[in-house]
PDB file of N, CA and C in Angstrom:
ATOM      1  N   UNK A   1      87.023 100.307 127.991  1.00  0.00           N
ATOM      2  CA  UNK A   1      86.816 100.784 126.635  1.00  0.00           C
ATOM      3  C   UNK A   1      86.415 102.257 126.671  1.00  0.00           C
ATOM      4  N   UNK A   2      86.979 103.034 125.929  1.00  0.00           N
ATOM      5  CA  UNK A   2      86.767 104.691 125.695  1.00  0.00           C
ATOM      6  C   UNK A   2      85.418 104.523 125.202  1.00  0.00           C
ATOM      7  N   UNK A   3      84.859 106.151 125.328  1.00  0.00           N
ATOM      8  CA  UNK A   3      83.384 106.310 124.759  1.00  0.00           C
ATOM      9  C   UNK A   3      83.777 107.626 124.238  1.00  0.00           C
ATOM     10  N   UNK A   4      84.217 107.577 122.588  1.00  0.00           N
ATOM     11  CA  UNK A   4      84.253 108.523 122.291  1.00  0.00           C
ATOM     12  C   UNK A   4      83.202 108.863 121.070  1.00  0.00           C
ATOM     13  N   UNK A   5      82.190 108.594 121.550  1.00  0.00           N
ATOM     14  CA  UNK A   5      80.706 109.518 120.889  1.00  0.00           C
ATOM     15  C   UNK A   5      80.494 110.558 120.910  1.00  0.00           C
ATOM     16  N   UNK A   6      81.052 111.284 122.017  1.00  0.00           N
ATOM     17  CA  UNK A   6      80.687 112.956 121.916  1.00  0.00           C
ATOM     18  C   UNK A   6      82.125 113.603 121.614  1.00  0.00           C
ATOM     19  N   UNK A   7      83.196 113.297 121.106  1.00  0.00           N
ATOM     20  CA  UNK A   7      84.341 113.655 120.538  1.00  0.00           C
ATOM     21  C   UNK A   7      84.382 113.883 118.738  1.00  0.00           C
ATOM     22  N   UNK A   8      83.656 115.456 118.279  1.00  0.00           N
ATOM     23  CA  UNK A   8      83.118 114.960 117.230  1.00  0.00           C
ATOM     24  C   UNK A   8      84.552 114.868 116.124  1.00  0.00           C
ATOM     25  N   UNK A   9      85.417 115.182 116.516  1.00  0.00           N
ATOM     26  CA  UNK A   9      86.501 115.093 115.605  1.00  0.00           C
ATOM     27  C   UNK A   9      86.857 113.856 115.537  1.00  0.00           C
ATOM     28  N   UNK A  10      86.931 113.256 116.309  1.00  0.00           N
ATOM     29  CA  UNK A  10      87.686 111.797 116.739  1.00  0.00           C
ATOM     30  C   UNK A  10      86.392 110.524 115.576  1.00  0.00           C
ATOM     31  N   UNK A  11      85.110 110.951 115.628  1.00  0.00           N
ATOM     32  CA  UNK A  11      84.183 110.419 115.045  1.00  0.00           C
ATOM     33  C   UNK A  11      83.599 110.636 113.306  1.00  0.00           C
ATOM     34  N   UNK A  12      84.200 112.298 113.177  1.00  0.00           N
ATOM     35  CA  UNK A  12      84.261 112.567 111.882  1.00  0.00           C
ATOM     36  C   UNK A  12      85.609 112.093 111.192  1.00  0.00           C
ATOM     37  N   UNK A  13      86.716 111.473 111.733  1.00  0.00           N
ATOM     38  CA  UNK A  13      88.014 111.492 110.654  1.00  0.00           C
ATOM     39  C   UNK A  13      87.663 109.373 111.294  1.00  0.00           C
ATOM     40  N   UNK A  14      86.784 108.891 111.680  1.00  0.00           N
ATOM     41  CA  UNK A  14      86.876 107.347 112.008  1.00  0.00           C
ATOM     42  C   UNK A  14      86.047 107.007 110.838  1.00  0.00           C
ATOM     43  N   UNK A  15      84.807 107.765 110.415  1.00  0.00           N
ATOM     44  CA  UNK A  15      83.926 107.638 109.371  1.00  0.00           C
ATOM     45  C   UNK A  15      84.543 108.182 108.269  1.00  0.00           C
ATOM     46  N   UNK A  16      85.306 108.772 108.058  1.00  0.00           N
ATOM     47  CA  UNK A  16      85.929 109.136 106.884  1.00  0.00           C
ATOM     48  C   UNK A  16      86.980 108.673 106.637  1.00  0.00           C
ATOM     49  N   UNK A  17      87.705 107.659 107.208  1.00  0.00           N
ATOM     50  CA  UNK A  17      88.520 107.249 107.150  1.00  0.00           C
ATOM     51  C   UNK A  17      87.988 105.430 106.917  1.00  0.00           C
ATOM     52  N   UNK A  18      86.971 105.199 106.859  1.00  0.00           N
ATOM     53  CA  UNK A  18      86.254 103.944 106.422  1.00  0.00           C
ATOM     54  C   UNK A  18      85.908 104.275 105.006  1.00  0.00           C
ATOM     55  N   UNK A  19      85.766 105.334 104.445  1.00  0.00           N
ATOM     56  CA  UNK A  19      85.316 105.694 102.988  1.00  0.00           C
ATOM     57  C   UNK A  19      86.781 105.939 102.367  1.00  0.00           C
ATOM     58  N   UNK A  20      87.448 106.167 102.855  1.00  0.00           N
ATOM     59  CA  UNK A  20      89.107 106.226 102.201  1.00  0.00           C
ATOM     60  C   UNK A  20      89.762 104.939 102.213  1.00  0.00           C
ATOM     61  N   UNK A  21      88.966 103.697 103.133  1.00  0.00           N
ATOM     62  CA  UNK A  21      89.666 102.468 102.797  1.00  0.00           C
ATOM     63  C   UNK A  21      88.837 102.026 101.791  1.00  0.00           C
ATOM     64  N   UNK A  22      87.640 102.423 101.526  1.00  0.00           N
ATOM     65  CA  UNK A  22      87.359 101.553 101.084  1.00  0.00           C
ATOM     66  C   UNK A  22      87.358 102.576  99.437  1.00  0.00           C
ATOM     67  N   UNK A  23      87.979 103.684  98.969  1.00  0.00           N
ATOM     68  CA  UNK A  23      88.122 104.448  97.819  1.00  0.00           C
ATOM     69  C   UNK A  23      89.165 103.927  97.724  1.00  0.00           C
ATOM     70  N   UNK A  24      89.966 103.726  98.329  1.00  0.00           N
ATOM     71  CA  UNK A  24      91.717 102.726  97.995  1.00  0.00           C
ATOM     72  C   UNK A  24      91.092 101.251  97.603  1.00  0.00           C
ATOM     73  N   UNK A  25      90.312 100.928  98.254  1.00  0.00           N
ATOM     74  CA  UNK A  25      90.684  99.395  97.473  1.00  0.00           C
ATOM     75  C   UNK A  25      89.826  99.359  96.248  1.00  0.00           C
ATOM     76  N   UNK A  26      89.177 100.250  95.825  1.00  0.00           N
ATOM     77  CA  UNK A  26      88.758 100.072  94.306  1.00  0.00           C
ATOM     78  C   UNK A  26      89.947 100.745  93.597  1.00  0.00           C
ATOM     79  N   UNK A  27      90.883 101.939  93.912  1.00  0.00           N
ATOM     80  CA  UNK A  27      91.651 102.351  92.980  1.00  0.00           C
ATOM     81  C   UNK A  27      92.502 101.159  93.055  1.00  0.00           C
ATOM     82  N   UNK A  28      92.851 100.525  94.387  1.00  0.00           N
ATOM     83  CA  UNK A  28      93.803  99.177  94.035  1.00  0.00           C
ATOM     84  C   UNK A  28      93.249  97.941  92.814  1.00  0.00           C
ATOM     85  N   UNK A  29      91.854  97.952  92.637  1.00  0.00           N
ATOM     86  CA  UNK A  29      90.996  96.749  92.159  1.00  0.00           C
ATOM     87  C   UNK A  29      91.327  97.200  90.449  1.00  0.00           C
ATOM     88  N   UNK A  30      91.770  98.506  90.286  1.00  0.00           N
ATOM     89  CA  UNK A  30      92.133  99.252  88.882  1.00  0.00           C
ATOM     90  C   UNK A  30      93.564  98.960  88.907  1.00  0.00           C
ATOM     91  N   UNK A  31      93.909  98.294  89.231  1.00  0.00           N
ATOM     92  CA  UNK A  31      95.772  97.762  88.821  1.00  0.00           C
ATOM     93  C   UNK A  31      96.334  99.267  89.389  1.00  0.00           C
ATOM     94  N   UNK A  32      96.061 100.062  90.299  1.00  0.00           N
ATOM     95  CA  UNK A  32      96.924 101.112  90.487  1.00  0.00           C
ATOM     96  C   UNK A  32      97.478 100.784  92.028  1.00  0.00           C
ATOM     97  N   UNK A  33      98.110 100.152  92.298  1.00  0.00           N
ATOM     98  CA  UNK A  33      98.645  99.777  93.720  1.00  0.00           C
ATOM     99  C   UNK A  33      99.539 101.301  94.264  1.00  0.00           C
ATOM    100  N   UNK A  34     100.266 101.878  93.968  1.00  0.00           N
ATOM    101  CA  UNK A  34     101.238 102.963  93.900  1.00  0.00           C
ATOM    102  C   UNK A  34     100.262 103.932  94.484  1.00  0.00           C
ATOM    103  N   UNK A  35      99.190 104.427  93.700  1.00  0.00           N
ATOM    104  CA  UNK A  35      98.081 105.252  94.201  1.00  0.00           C
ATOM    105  C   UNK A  35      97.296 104.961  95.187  1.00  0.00           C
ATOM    106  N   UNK A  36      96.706 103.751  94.804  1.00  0.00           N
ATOM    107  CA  UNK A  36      96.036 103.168  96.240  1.00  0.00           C
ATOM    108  C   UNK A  36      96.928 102.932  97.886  1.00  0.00           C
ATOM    109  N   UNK A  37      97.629 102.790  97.679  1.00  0.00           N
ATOM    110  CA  UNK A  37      98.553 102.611  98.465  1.00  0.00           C
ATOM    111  C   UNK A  37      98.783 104.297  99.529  1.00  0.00           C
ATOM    112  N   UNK A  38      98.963 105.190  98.583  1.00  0.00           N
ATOM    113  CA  UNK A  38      99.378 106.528  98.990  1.00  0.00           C
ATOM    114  C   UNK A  38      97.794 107.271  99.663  1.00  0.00           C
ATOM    115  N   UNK A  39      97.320 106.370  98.592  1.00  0.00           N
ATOM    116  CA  UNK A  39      95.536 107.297  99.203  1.00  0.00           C
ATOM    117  C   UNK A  39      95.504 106.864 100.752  1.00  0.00           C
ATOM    118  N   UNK A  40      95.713 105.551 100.987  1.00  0.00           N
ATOM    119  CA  UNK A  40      95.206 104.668 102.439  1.00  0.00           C
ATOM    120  C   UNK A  40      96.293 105.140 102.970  1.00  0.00           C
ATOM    121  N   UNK A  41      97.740 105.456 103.310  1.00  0.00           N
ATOM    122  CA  UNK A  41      98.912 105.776 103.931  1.00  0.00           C
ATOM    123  C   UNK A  41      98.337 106.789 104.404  1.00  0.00           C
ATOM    124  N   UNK A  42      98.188 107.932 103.341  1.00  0.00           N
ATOM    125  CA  UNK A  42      97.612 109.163 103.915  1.00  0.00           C
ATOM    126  C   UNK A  42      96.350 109.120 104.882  1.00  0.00           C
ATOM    127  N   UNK A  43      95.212 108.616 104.252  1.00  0.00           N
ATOM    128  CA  UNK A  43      94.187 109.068 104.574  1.00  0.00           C
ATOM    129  C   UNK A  43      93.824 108.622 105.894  1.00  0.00           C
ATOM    130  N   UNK A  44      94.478 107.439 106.662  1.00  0.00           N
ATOM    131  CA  UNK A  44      94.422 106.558 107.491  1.00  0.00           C
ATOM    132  C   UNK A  44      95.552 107.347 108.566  1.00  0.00           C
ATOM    133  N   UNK A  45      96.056 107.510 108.414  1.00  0.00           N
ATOM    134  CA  UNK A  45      96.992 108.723 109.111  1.00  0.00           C
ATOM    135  C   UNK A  45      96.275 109.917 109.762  1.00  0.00           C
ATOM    136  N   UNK A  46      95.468 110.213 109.060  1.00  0.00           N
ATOM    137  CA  UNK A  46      94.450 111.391 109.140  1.00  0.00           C
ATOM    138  C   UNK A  46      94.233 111.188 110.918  1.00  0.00           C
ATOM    139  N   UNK A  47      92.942 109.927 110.592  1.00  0.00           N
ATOM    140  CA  UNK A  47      92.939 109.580 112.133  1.00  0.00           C
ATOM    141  C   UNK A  47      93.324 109.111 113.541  1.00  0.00           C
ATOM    142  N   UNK A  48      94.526 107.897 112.252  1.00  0.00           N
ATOM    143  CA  UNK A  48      95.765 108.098 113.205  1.00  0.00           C
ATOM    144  C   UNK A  48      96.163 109.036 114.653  1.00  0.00           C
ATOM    145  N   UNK A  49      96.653 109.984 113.794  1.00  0.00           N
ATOM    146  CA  UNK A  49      97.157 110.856 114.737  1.00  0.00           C
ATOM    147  C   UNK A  49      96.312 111.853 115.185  1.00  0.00           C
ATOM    148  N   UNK A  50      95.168 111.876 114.916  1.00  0.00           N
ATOM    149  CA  UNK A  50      94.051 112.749 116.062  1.00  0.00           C
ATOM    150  C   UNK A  50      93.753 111.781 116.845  1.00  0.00           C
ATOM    151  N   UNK A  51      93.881 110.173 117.041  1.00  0.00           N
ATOM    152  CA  UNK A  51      93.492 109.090 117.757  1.00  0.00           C
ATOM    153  C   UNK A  51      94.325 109.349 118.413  1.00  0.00           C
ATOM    154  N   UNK A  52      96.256 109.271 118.463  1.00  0.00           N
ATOM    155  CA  UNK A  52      96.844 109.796 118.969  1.00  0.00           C
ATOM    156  C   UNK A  52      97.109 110.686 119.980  1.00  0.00           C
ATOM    157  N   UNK A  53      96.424 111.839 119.378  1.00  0.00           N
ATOM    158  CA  UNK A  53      96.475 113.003 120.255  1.00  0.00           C
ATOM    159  C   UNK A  53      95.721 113.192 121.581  1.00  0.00           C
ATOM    160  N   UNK A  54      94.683 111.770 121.255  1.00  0.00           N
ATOM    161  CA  UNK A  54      94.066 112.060 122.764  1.00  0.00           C
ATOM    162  C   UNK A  54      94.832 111.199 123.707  1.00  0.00           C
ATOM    163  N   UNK A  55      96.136 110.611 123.520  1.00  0.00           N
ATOM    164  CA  UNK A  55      96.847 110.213 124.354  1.00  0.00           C
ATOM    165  C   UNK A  55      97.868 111.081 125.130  1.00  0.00           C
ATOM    166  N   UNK A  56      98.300 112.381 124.494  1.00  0.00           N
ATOM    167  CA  UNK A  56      99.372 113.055 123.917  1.00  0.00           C
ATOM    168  C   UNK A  56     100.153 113.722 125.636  1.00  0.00           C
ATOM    169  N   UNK A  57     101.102 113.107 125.628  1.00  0.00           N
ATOM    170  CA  UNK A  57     102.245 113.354 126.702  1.00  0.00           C
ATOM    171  C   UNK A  57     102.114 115.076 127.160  1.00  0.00           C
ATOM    172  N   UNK A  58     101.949 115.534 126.295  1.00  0.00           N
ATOM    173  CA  UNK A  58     101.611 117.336 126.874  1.00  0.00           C
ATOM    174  C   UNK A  58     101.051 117.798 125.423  1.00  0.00           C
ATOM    175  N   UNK A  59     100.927 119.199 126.021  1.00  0.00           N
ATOM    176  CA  UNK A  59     100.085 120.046 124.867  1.00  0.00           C
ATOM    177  C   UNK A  59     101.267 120.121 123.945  1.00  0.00           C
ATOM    178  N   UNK A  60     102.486 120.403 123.860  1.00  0.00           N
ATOM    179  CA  UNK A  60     102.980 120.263 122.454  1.00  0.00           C
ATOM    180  C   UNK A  60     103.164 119.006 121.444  1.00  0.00           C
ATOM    181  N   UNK A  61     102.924 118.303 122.120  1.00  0.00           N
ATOM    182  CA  UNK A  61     102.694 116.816 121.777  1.00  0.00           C
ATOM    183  C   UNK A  61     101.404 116.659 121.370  1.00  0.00           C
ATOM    184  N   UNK A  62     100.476 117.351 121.661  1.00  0.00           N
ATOM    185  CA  UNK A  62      98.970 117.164 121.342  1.00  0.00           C
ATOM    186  C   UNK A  62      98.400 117.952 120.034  1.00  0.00           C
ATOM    187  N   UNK A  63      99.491 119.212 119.542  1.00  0.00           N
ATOM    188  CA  UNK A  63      99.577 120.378 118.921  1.00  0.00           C
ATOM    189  C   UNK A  63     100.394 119.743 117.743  1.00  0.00           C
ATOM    190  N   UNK A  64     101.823 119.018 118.255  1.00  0.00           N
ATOM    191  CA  UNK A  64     102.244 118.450 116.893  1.00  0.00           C
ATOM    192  C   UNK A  64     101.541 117.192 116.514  1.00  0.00           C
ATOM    193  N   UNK A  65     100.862 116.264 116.754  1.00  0.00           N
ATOM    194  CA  UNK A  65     100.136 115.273 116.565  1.00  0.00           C
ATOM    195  C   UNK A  65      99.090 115.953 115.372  1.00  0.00           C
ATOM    196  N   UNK A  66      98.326 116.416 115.837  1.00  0.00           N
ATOM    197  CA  UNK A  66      97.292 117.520 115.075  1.00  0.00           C
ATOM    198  C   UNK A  66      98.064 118.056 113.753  1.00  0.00           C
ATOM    199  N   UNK A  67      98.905 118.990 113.851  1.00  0.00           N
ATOM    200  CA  UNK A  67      99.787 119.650 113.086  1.00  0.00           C
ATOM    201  C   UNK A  67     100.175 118.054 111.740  1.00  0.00           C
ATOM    202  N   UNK A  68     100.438 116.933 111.839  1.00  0.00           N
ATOM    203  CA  UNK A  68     101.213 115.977 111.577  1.00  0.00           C
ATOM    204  C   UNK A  68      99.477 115.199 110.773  1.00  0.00           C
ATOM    205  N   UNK A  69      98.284 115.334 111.792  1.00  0.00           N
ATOM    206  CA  UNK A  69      97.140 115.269 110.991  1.00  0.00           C
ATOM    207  C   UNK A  69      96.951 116.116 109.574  1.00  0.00           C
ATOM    208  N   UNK A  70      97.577 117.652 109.795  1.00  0.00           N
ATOM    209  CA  UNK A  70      96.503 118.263 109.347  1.00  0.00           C
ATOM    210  C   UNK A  70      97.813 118.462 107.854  1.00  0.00           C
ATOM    211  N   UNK A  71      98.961 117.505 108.015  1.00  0.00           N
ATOM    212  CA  UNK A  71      99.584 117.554 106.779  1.00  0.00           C
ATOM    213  C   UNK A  71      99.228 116.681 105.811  1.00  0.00           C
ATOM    214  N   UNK A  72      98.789 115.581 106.510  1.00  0.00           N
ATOM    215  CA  UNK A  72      98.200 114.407 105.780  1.00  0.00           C
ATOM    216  C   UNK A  72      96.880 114.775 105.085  1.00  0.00           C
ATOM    217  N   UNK A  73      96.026 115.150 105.703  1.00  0.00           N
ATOM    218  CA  UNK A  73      94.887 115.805 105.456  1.00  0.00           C
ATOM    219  C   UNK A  73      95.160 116.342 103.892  1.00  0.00           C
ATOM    220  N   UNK A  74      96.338 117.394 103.782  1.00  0.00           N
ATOM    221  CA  UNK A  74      96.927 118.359 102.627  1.00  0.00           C
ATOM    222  C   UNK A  74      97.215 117.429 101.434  1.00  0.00           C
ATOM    223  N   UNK A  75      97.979 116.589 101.943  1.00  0.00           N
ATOM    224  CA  UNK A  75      98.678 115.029 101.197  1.00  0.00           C
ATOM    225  C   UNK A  75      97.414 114.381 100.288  1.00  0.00           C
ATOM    226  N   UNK A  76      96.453 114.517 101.141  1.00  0.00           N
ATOM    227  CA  UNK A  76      95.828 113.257 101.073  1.00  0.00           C
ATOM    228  C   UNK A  76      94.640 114.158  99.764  1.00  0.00           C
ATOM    229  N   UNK A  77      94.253 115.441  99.763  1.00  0.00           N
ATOM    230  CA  UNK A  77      93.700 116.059  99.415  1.00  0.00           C
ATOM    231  C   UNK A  77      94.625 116.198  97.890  1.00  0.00           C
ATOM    232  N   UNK A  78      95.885 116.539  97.915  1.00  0.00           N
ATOM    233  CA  UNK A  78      96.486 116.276  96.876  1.00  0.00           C
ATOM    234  C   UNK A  78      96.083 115.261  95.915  1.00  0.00           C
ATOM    235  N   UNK A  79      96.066 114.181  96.782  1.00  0.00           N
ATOM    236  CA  UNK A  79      95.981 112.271  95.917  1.00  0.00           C
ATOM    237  C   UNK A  79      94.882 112.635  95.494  1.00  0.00           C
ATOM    238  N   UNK A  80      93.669 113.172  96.307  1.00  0.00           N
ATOM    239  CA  UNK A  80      92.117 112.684  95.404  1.00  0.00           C
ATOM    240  C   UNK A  80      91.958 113.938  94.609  1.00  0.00           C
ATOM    241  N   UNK A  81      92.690 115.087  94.259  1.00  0.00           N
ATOM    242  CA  UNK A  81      92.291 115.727  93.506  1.00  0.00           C
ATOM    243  C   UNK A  81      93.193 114.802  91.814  1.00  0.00           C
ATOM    244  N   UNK A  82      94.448 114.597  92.199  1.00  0.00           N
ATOM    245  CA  UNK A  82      95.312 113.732  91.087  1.00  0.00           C
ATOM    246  C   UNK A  82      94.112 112.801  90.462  1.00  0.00           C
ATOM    247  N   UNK A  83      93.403 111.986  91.025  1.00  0.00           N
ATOM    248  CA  UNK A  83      92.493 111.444  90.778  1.00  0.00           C
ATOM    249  C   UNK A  83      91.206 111.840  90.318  1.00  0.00           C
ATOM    250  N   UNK A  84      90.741 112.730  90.434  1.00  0.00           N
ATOM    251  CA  UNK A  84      89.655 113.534  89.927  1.00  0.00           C
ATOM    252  C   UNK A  84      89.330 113.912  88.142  1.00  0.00           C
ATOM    253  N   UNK A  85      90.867 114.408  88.402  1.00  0.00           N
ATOM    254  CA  UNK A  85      91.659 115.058  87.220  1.00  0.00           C
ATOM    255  C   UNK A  85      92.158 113.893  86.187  1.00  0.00           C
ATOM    256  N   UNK A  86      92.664 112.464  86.511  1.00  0.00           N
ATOM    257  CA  UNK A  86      92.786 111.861  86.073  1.00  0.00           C
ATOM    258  C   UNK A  86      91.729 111.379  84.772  1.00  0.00           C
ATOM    259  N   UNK A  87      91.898 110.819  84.055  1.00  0.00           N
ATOM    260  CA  UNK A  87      90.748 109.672  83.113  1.00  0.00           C
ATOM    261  C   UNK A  87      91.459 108.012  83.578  1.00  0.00           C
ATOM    262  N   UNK A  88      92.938 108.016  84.289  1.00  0.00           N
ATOM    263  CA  UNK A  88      93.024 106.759  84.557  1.00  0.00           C
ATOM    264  C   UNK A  88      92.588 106.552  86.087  1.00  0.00           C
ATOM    265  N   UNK A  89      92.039 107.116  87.188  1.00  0.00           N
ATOM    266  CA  UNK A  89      91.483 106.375  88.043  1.00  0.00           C
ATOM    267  C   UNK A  89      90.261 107.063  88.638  1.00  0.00           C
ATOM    268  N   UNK A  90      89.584 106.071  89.201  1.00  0.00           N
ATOM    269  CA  UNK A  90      88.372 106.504  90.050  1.00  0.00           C
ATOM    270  C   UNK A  90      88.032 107.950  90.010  1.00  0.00           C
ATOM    271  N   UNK A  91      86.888 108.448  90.080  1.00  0.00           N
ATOM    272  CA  UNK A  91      86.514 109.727  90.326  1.00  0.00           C
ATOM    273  C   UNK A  91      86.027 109.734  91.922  1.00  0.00           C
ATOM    274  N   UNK A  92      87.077 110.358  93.188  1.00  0.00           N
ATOM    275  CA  UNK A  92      85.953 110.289  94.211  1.00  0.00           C
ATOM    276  C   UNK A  92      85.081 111.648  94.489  1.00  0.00           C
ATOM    277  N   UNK A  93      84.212 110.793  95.207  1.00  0.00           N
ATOM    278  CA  UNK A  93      83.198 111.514  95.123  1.00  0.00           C
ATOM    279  C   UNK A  93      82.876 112.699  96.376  1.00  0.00           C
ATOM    280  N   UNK A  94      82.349 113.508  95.603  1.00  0.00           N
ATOM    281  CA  UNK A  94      82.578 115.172  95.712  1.00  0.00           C
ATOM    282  C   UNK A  94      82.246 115.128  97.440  1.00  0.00           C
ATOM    283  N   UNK A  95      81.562 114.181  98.057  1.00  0.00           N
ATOM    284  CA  UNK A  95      81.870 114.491 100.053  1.00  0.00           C
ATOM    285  C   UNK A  95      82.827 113.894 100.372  1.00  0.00           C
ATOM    286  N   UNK A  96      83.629 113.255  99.582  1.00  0.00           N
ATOM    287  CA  UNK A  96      84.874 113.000 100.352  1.00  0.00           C
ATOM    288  C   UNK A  96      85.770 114.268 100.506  1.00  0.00           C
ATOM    289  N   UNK A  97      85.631 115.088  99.048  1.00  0.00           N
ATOM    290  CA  UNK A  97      86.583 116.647  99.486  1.00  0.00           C
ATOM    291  C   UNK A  97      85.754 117.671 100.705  1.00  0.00           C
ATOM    292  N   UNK A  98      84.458 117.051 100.709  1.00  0.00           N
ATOM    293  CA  UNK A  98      83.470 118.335 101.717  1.00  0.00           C
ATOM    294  C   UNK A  98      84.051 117.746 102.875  1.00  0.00           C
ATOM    295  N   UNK A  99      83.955 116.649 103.565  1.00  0.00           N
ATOM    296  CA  UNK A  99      84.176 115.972 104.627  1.00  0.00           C
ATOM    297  C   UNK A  99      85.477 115.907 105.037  1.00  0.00           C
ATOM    298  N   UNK A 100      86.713 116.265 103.903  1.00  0.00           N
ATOM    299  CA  UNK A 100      88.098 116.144 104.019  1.00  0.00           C
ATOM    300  C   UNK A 100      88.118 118.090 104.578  1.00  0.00           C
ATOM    301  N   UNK A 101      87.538 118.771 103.603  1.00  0.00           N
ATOM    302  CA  UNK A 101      87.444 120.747 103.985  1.00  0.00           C
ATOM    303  C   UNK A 101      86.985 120.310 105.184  1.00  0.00           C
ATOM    304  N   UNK A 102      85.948 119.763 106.207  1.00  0.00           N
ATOM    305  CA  UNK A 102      85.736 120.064 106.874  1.00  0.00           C
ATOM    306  C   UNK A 102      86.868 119.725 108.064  1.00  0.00           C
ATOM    307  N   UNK A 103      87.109 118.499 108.479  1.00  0.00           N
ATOM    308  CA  UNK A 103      88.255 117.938 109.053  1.00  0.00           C
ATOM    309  C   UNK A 103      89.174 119.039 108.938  1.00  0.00           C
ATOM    310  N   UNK A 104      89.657 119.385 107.549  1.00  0.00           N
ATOM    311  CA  UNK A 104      91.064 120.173 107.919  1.00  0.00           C
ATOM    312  C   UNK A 104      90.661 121.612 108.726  1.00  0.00           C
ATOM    313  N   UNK A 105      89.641 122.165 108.285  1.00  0.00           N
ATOM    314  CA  UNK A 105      88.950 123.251 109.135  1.00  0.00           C
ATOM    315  C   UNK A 105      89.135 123.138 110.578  1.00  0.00           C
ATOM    316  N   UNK A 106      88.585 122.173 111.196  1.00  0.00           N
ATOM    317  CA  UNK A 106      88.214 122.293 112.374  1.00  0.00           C
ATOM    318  C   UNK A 106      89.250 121.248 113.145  1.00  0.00           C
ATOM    319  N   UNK A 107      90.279 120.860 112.486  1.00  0.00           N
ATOM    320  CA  UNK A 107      91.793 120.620 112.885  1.00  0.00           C
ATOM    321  C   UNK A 107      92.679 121.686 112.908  1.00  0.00           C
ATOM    322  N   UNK A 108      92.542 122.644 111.966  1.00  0.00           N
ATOM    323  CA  UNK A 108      93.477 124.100 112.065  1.00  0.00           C
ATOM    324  C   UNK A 108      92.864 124.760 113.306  1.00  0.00           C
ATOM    325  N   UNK A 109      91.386 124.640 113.443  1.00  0.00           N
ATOM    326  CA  UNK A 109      90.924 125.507 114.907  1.00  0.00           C
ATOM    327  C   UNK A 109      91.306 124.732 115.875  1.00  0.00           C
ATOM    328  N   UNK A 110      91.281 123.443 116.321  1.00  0.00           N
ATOM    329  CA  UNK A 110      91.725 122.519 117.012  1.00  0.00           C
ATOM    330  C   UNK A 110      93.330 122.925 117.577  1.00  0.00           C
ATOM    331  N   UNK A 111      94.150 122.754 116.834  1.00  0.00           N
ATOM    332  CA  UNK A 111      95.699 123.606 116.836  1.00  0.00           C
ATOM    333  C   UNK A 111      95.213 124.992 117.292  1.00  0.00           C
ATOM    334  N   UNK A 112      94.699 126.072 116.696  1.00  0.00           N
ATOM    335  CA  UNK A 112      94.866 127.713 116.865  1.00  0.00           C
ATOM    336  C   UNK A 112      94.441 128.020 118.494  1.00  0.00           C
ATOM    337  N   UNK A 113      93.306 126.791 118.743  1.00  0.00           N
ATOM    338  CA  UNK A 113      93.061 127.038 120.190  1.00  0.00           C
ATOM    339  C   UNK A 113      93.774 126.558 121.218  1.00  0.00           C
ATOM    340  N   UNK A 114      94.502 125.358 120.613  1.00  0.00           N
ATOM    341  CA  UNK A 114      95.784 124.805 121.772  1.00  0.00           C
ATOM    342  C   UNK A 114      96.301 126.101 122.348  1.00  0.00           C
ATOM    343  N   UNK A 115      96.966 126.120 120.763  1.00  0.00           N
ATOM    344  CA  UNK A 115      98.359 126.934 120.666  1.00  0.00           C
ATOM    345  C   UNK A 115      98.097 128.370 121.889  1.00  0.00           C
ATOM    346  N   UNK A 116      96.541 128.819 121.969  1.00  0.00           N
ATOM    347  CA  UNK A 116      96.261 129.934 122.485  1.00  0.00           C
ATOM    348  C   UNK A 116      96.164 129.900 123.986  1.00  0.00           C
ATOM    349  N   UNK A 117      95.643 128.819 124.010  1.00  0.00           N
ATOM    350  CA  UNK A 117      95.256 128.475 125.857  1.00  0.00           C
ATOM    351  C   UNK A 117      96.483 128.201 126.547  1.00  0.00           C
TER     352      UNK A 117
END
């Protein structure tokens, strides 16, 4: 079994990605399946593929994995602002966008330093 406790990326998008299942299944519990659906696709992806990446066949493989995170991330940031803005679903709540800025932050540095080394 891996010990990835001191991997703080790998640990910030596993915890945030437990608050995005569980912000999908109340927008699902609101008859919006279509939305809920797109929130969890995305947001679950997020970690997906940084889980991924610590498998990753070489550094461009480790760079597009990341890259492929950090679109979802964009995606996914899309859905909960649609929602924000909405009056028909959920309002989430304002650390899911701090915790989503941060992830994409320090996934773009994640990539800029591959790409450099």
């Amino acid at each position: 079994m891996r010990n990835d406790k001191d991997n703080l990326i790998l640990k910030m998008t596993f915890e945030f990605v437990l608050k995005i299942i569980s912000l999908s299944e109340e927008v699902r519990q609101n008859n919006r399946l279509e939305m809920a659906s797109q929130i969890f696709r995305c947001g679950t992806s997020i970690g997906t593929n940084i889980r991924e990446a610590q498998n990753a066949e070489s550094k461009p493989d480790f760079i597009h994995k990341f890259k492929i995170s950090a679109k979802e991330a964009d995606e996914l940031y899309y859905w909960l602002q649609l929602c924000k803005k909405s009056e028909f679903y959920p309002t989430p709540d304002e650390t899911l966008f701090e915790e989503l800025n941060s992830i994409i932050l320090i996934t773009s540095k994640i990539i800029f330093s591959s790409k450099k080394n």
